[in-house]
Every structure is written in structure tokens, then in C-alpha cells.
PDB file of N, CA and C in Angstrom:
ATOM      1  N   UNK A   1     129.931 166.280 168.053  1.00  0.00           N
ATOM      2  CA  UNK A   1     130.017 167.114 169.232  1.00  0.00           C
ATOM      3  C   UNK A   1     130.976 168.272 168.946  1.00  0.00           C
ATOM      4  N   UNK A   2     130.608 168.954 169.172  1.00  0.00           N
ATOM      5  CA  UNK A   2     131.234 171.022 169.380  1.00  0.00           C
ATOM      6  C   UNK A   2     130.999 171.339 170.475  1.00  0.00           C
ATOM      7  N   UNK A   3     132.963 172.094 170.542  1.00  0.00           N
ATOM      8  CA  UNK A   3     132.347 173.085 171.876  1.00  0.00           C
ATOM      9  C   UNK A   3     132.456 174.443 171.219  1.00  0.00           C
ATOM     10  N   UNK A   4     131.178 174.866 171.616  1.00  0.00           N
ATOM     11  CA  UNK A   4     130.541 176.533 171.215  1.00  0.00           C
ATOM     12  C   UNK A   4     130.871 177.219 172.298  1.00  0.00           C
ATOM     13  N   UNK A   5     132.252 178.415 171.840  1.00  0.00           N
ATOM     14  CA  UNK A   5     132.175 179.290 172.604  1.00  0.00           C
ATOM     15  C   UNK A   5     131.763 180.427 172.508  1.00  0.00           C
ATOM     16  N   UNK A   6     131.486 181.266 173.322  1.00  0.00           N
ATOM     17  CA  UNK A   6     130.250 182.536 173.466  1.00  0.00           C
ATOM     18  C   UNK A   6     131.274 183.362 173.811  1.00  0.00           C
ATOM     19  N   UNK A   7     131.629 184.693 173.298  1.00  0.00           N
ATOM     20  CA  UNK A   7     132.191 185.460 174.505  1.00  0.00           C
ATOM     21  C   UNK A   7     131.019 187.140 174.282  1.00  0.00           C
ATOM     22  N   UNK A   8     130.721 186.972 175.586  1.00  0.00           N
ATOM     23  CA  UNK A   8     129.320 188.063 175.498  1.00  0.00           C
ATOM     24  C   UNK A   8     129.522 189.051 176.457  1.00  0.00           C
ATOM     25  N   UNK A   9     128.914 190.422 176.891  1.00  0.00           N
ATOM     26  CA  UNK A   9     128.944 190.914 177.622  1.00  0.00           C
ATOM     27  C   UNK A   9     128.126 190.107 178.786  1.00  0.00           C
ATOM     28  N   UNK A  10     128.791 191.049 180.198  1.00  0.00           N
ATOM     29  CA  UNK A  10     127.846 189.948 181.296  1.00  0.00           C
ATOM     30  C   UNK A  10     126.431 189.967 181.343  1.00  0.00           C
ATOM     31  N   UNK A  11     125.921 191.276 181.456  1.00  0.00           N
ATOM     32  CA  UNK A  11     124.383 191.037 181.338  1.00  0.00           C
ATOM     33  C   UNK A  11     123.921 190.580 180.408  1.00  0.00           C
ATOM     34  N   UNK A  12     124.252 189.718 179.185  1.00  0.00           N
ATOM     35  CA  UNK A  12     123.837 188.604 178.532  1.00  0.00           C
ATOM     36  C   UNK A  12     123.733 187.303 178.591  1.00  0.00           C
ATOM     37  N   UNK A  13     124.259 187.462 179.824  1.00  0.00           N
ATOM     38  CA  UNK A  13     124.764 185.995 180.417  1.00  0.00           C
ATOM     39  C   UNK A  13     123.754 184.916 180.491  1.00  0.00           C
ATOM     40  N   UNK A  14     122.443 185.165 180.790  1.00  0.00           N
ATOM     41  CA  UNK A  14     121.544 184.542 181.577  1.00  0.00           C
ATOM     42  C   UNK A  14     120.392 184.243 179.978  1.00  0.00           C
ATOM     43  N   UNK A  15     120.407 185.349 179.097  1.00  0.00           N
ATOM     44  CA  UNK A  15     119.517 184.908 178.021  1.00  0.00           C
ATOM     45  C   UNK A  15     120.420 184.440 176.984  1.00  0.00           C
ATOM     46  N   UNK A  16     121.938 184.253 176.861  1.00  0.00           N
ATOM     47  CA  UNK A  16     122.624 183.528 175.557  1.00  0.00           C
ATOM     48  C   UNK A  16     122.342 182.145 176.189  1.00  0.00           C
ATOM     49  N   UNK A  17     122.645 181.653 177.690  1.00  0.00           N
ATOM     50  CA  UNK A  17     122.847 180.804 178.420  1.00  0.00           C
ATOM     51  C   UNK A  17     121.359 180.104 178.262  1.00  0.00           C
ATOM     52  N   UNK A  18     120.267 180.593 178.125  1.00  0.00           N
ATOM     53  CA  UNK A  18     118.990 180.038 177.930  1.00  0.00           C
ATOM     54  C   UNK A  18     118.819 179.324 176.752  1.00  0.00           C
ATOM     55  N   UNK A  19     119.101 180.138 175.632  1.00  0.00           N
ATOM     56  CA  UNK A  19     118.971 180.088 173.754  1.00  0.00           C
ATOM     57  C   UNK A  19     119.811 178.743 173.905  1.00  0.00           C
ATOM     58  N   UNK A  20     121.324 178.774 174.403  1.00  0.00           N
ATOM     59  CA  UNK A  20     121.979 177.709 173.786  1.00  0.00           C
ATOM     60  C   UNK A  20     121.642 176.881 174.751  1.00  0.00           C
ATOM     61  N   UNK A  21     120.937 176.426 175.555  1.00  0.00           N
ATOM     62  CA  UNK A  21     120.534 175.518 177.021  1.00  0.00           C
ATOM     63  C   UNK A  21     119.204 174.847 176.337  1.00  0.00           C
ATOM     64  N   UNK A  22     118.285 175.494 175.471  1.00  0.00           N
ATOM     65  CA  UNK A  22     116.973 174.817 174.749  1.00  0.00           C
ATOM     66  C   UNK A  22     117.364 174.326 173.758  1.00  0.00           C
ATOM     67  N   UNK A  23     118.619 173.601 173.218  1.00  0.00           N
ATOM     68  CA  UNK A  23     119.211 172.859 172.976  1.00  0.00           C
ATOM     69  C   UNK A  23     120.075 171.148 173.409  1.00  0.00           C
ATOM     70  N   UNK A  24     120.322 170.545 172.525  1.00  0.00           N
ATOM     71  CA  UNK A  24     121.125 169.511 173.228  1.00  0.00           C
ATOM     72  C   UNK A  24     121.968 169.808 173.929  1.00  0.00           C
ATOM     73  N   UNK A  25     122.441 170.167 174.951  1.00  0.00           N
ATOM     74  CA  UNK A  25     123.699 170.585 176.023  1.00  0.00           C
ATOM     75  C   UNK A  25     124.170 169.929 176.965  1.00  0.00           C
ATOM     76  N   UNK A  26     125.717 168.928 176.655  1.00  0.00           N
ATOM     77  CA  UNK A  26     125.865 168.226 177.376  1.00  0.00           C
ATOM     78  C   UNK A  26     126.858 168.720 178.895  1.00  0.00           C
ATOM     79  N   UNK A  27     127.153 169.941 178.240  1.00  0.00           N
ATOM     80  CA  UNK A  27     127.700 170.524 179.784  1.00  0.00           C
ATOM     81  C   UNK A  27     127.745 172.180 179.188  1.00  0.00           C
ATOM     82  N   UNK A  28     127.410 173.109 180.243  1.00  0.00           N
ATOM     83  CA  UNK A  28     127.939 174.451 179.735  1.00  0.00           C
ATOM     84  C   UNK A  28     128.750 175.022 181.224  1.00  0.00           C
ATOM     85  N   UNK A  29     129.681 175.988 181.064  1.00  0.00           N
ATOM     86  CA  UNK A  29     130.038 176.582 181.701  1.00  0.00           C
ATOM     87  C   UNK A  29     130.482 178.121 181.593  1.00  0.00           C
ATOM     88  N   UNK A  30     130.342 179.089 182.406  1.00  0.00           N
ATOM     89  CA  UNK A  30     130.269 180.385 182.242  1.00  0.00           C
ATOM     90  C   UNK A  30     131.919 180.880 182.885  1.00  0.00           C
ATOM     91  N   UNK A  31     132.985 181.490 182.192  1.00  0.00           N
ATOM     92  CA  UNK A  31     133.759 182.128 183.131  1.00  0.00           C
ATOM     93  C   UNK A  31     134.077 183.624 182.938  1.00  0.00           C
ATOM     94  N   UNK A  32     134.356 184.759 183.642  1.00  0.00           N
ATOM     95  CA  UNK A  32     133.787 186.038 183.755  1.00  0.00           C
ATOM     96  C   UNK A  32     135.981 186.436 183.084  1.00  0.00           C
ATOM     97  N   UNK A  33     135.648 187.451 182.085  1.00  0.00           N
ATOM     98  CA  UNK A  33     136.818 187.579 181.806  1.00  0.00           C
ATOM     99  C   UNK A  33     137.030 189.236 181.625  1.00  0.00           C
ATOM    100  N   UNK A  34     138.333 189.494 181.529  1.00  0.00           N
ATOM    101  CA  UNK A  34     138.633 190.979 181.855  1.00  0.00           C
ATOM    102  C   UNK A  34     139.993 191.161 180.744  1.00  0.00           C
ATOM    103  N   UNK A  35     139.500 191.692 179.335  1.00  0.00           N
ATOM    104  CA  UNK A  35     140.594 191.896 178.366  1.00  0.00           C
ATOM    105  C   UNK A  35     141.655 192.587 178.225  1.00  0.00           C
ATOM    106  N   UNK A  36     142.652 192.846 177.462  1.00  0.00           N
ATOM    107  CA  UNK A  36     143.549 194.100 177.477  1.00  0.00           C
ATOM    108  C   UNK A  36     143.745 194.727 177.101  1.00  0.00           C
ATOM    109  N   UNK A  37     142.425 194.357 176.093  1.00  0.00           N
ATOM    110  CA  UNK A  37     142.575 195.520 174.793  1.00  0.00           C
ATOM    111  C   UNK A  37     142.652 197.181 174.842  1.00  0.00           C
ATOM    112  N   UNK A  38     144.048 197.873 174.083  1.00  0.00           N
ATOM    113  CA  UNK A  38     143.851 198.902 173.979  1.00  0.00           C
ATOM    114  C   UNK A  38     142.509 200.001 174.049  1.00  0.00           C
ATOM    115  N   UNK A  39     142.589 201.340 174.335  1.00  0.00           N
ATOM    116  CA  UNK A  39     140.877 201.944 173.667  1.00  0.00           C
ATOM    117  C   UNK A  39     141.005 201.928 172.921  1.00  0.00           C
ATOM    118  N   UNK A  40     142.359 202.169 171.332  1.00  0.00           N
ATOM    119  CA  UNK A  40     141.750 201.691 169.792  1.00  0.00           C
ATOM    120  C   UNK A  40     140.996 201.074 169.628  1.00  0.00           C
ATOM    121  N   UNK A  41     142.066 199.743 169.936  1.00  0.00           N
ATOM    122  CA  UNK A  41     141.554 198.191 169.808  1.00  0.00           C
ATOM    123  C   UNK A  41     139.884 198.185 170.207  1.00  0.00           C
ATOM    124  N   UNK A  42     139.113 198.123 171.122  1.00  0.00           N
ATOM    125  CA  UNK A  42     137.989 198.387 171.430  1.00  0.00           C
ATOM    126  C   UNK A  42     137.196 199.252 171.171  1.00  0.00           C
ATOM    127  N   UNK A  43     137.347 200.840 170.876  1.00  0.00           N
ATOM    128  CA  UNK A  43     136.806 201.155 169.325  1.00  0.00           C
ATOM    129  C   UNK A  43     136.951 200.776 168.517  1.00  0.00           C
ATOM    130  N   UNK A  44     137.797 200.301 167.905  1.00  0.00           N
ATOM    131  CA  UNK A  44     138.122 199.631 166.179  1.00  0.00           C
ATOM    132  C   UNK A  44     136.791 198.310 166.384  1.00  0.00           C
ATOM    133  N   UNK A  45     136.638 197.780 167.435  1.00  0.00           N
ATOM    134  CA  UNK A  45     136.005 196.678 167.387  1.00  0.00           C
ATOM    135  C   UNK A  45     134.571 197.064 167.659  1.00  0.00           C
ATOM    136  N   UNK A  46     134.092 198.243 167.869  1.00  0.00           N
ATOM    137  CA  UNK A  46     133.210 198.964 168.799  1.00  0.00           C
ATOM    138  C   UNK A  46     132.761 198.261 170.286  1.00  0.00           C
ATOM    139  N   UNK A  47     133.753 198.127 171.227  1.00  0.00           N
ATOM    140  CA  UNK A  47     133.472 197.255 172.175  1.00  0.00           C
ATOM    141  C   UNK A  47     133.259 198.616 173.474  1.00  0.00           C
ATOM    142  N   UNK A  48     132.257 198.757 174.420  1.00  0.00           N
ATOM    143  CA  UNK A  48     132.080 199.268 175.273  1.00  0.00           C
ATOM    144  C   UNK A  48     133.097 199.350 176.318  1.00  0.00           C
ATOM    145  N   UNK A  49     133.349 198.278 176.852  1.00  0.00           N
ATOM    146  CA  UNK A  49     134.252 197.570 178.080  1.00  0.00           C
ATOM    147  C   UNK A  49     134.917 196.581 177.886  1.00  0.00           C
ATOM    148  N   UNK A  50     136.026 196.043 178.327  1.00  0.00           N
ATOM    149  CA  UNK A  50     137.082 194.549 177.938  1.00  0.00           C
ATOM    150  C   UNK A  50     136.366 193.712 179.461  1.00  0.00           C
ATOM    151  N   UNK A  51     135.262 194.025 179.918  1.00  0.00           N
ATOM    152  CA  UNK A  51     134.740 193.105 180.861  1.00  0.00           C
ATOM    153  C   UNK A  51     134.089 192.066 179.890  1.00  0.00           C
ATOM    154  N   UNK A  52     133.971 190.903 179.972  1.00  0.00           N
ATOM    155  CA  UNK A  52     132.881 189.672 179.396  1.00  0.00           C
ATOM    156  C   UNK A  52     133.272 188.626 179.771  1.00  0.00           C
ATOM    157  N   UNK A  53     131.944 187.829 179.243  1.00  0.00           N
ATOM    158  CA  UNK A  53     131.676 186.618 180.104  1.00  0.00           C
ATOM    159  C   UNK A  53     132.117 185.831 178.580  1.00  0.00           C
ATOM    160  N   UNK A  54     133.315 184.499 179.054  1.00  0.00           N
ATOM    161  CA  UNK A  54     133.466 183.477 178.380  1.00  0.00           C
ATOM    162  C   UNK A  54     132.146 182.431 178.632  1.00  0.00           C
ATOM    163  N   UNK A  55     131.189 181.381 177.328  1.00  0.00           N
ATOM    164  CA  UNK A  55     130.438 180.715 178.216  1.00  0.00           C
ATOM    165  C   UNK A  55     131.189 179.484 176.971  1.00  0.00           C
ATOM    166  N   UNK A  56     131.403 178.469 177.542  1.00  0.00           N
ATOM    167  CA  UNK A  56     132.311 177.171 177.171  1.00  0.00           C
ATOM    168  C   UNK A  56     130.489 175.971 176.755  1.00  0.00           C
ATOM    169  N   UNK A  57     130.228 175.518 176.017  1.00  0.00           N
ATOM    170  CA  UNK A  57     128.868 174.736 175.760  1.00  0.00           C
ATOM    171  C   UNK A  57     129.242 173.776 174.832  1.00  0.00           C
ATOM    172  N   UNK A  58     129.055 172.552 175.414  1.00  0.00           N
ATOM    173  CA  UNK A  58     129.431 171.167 174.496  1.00  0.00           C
ATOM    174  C   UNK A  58     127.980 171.356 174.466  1.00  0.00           C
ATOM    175  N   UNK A  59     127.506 171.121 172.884  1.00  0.00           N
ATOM    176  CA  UNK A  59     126.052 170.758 171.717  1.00  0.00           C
ATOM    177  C   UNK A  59     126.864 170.222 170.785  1.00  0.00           C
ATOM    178  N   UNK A  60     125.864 169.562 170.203  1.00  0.00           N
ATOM    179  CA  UNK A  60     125.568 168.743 168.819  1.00  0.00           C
ATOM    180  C   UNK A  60     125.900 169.392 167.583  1.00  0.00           C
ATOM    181  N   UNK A  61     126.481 168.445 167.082  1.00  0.00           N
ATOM    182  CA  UNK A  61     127.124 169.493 165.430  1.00  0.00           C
ATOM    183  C   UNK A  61     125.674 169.685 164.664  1.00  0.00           C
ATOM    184  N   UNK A  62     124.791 169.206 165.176  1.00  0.00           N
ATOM    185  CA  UNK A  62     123.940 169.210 164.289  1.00  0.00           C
ATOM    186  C   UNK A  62     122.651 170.809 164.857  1.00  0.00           C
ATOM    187  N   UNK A  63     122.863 171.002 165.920  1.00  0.00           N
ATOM    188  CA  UNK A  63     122.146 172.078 167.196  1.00  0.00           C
ATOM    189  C   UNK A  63     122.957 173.429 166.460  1.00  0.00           C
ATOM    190  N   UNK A  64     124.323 173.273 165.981  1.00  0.00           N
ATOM    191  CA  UNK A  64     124.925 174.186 165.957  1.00  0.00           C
ATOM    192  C   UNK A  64     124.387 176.023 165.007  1.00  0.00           C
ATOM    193  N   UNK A  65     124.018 175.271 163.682  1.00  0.00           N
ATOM    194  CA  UNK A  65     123.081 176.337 162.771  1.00  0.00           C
ATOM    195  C   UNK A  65     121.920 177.034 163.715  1.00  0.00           C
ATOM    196  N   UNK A  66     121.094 175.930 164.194  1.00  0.00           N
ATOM    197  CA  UNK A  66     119.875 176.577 164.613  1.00  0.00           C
ATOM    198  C   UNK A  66     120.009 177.729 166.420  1.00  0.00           C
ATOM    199  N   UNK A  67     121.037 176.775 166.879  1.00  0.00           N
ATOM    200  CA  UNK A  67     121.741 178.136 167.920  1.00  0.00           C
ATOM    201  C   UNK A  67     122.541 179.410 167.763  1.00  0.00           C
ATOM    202  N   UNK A  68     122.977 179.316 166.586  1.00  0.00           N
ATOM    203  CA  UNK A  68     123.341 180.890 165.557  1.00  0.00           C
ATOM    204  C   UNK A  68     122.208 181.611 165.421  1.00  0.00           C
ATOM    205  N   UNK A  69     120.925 181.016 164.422  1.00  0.00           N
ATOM    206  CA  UNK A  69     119.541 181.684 164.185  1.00  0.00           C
ATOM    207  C   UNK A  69     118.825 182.145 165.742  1.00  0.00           C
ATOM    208  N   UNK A  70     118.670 181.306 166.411  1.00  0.00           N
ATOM    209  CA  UNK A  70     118.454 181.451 167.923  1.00  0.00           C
ATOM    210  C   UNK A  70     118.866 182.900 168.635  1.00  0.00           C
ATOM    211  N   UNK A  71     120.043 182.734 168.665  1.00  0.00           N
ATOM    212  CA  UNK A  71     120.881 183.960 169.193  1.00  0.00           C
ATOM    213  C   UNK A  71     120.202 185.335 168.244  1.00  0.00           C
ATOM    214  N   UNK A  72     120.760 185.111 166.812  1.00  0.00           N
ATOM    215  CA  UNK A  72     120.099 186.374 165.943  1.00  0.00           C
ATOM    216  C   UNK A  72     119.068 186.838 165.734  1.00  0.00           C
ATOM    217  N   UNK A  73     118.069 186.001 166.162  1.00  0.00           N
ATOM    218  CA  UNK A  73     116.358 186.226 166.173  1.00  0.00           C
ATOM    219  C   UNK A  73     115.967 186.523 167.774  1.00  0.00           C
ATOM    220  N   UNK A  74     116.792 186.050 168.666  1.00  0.00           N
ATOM    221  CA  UNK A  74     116.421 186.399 170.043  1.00  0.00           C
ATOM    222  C   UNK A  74     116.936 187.851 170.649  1.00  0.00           C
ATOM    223  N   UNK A  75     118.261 187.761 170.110  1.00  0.00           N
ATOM    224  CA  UNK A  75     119.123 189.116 170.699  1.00  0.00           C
ATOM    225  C   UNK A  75     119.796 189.882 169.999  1.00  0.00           C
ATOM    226  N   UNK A  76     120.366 191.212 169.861  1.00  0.00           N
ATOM    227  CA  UNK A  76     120.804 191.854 169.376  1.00  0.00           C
ATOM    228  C   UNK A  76     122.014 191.283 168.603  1.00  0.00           C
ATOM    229  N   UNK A  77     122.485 189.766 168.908  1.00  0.00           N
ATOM    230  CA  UNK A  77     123.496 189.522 169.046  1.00  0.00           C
ATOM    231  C   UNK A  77     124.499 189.659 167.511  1.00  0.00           C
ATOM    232  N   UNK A  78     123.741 190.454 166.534  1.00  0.00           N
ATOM    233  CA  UNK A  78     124.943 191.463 165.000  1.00  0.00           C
ATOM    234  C   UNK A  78     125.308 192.261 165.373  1.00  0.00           C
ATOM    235  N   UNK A  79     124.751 192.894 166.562  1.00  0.00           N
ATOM    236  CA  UNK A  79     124.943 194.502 166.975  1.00  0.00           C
ATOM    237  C   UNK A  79     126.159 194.726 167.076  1.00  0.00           C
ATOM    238  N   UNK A  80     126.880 195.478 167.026  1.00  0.00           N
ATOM    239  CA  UNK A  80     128.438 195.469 166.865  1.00  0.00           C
ATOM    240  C   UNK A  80     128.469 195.779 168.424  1.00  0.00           C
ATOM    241  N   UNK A  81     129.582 195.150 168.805  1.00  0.00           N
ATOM    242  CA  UNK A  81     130.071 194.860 170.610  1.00  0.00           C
ATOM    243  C   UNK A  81     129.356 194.137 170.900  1.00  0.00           C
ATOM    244  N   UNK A  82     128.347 193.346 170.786  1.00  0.00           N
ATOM    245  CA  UNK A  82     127.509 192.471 171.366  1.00  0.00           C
ATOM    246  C   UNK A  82     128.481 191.182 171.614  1.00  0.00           C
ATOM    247  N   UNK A  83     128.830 190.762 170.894  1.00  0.00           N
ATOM    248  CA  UNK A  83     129.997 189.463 171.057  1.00  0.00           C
ATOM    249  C   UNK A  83     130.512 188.493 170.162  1.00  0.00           C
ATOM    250  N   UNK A  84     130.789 187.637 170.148  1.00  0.00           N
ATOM    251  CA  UNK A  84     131.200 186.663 169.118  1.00  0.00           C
ATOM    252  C   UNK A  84     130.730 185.136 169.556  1.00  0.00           C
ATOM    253  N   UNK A  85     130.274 184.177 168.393  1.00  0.00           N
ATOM    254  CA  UNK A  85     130.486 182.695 168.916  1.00  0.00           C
ATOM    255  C   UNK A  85     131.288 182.131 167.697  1.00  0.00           C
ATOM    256  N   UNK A  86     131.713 181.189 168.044  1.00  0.00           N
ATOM    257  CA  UNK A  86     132.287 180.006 167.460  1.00  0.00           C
ATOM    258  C   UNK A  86     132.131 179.051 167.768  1.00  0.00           C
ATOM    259  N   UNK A  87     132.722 177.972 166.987  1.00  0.00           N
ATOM    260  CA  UNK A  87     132.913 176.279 167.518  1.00  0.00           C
ATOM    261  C   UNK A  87     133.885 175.932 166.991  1.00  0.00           C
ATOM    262  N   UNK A  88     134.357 174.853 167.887  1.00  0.00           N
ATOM    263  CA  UNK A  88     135.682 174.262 167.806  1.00  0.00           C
ATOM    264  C   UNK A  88     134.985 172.946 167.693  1.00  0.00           C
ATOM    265  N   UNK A  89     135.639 171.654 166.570  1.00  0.00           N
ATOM    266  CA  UNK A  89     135.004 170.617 166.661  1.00  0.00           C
ATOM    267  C   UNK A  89     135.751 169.654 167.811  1.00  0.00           C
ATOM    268  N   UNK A  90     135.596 168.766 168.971  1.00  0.00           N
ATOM    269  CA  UNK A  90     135.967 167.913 169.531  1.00  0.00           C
ATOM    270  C   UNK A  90     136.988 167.467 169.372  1.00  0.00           C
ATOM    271  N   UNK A  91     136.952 167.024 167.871  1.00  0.00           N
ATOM    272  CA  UNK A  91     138.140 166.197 167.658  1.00  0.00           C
ATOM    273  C   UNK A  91     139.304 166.683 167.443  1.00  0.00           C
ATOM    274  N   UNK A  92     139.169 167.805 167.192  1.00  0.00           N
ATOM    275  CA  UNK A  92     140.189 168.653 166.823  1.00  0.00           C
ATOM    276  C   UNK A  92     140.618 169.034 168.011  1.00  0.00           C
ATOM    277  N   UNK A  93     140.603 169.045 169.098  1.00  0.00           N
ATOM    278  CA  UNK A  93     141.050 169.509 170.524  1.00  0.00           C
ATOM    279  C   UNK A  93     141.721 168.295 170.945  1.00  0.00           C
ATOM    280  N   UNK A  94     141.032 167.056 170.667  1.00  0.00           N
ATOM    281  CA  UNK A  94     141.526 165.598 171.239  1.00  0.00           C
ATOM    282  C   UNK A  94     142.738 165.125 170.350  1.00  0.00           C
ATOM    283  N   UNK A  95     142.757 166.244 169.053  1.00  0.00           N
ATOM    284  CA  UNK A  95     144.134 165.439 168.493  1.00  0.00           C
ATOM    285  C   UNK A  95     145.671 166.674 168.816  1.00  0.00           C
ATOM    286  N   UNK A  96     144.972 168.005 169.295  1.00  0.00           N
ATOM    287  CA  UNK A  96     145.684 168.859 169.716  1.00  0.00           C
ATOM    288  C   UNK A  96     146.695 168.111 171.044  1.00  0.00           C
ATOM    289  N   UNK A  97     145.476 167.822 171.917  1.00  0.00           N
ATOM    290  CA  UNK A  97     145.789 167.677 173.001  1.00  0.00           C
ATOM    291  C   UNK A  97     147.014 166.358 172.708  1.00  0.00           C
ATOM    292  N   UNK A  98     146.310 165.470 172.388  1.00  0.00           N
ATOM    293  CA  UNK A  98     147.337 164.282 171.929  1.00  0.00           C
ATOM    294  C   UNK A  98     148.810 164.632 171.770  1.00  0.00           C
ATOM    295  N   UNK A  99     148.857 165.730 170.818  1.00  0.00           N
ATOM    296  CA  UNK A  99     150.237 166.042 169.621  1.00  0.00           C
ATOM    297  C   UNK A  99     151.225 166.824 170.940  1.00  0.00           C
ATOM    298  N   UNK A 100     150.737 167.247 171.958  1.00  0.00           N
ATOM    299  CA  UNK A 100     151.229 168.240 173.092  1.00  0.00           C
ATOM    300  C   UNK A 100     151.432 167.067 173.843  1.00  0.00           C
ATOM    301  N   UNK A 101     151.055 166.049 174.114  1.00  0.00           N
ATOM    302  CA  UNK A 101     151.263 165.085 175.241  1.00  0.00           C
ATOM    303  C   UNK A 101     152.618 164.042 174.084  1.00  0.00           C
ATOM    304  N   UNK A 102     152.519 163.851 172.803  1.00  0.00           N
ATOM    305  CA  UNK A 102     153.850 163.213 172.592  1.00  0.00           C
ATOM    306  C   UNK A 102     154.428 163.785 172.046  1.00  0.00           C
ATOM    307  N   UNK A 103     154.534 165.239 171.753  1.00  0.00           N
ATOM    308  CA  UNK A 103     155.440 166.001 171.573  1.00  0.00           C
ATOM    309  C   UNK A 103     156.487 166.523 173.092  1.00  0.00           C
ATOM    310  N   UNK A 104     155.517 166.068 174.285  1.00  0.00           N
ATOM    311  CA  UNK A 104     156.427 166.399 175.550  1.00  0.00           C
ATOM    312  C   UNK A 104     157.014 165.045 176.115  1.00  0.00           C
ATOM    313  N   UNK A 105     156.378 164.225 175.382  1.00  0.00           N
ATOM    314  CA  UNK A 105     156.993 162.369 175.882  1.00  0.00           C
ATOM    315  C   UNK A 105     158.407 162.472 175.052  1.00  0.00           C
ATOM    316  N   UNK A 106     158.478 162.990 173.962  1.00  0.00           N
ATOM    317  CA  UNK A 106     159.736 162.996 172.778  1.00  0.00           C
ATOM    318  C   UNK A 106     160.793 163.526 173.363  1.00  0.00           C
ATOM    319  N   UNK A 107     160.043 164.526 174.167  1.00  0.00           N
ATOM    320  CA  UNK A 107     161.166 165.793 174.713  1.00  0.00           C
ATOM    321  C   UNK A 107     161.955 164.907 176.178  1.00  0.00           C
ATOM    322  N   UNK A 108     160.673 164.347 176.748  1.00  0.00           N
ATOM    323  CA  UNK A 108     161.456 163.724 177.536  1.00  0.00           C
ATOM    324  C   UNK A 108     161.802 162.560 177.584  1.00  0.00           C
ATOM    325  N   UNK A 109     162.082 161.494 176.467  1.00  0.00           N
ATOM    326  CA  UNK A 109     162.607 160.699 176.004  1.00  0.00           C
ATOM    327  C   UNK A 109     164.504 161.045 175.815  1.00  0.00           C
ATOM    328  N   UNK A 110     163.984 162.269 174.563  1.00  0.00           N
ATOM    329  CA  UNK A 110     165.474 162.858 174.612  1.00  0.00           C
ATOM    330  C   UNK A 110     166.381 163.340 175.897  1.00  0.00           C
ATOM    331  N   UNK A 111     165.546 164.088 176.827  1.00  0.00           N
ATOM    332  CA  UNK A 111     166.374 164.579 178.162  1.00  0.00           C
ATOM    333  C   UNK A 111     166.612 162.892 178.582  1.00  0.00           C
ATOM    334  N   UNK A 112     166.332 162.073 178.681  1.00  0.00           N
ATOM    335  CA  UNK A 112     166.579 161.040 179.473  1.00  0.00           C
ATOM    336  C   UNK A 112     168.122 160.278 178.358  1.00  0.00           C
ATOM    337  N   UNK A 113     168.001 160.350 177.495  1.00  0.00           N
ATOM    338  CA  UNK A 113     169.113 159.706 176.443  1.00  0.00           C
ATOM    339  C   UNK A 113     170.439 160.422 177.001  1.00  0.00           C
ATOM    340  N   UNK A 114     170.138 161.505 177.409  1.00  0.00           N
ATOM    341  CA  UNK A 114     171.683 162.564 177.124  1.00  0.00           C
ATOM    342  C   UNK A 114     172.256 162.052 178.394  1.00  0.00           C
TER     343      UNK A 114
END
């Protein structure tokens, strides 16, 4: 399990959300985001607007290749400003999360000693 994140412009919202949905998808969610990037920064990147849509999609490590090809055969999505995806693997979030929950038990282990 991967969570694949999308960050796309908004009017892409509805056909990235399709591509990665004709897939195994055990939950997706869309949230609408507003960047800060400089106008360099967003020329340097060729980005139109710092408006876009985050879309958050738990799929299958195995879904993951063929929803890359998906995206690149369906939509512009090399076009420069079009957007970015990635994946983060599961486990790697569940041992993040872990290391933050007894790294703050330690902390307050120690406040309680003094």
C-alpha cells in the first residue's frame, strides 16, 4: 500500500481523480491549496498560478507504474506546470509517526523526572 500524492491544477481535478479511481483505491481525497511561491519561483518552475488541488490516494504498490502511464497517456500531465505525483510507502509514515509519538513520550518522561 502507497499513498500517491497528486498536486495538480484544479481543473484537473475530476480527470487525474478518474485515471487514479480505475484503479485499486482504497480511499482518495481532494484538498484545494494556495502556494507562496515567489513569481521567480513559479516561472523557474513554469507554474501559471500557486492555486492547486492536493489529491491524497491510498492504491496498491503494485497499481502504482501503470497510474504514472495512465496519467501520461491520458493528460498532458509532462507538460511543464501541469503538476507532480509521488508516493510515499505506508510504512514509512507508520514508522514516522511512531518515532514522533516516543520521541514526545521521552520528552515527557523527562519533564516528569525533574
Amino acid at each position: 500500500m502507497k499513498l500517491l500524492v497528486t498536486v495538480i491544477p484544479k481543473s484537473e481535478v475530476e480527470a487525474v481523480s478518474a485515471i487514479i479511481g480505475s484503479r485499486r483505491v482504497d480511499c482518495q481525497t481532494a484538498l484545494v491549496a494556495e502556494g507562496t511561491a515567489t513569481s521567480e519561483i513559479l516561472e523557474m518552475m513554469s507554474l501559471a498560478t500557486t492555486e492547486r488541488v492536493v489529491l491524497f490516494s491510498l492504491v496498491e504498490a503494485v497499481d502504482v507504474a501503470a497510474i504514472y502511464a495512465d496519467l501520461v497517456a491520458q493528460t498532458d500531465f509532462l507538460k511543464s506546470g501541469m503538476g507532480v505525483a509521488f508516493t510515499i510507502p505506508i510504512g514509512a509514515m507508520a514508522r514516522a509517526g511512531l518515532e514522533a509519538l516516543f520521541d514526545d513520550s521521552r520528552e515527557d518522561d523527562h519533564d516528569v523526572r525533574r
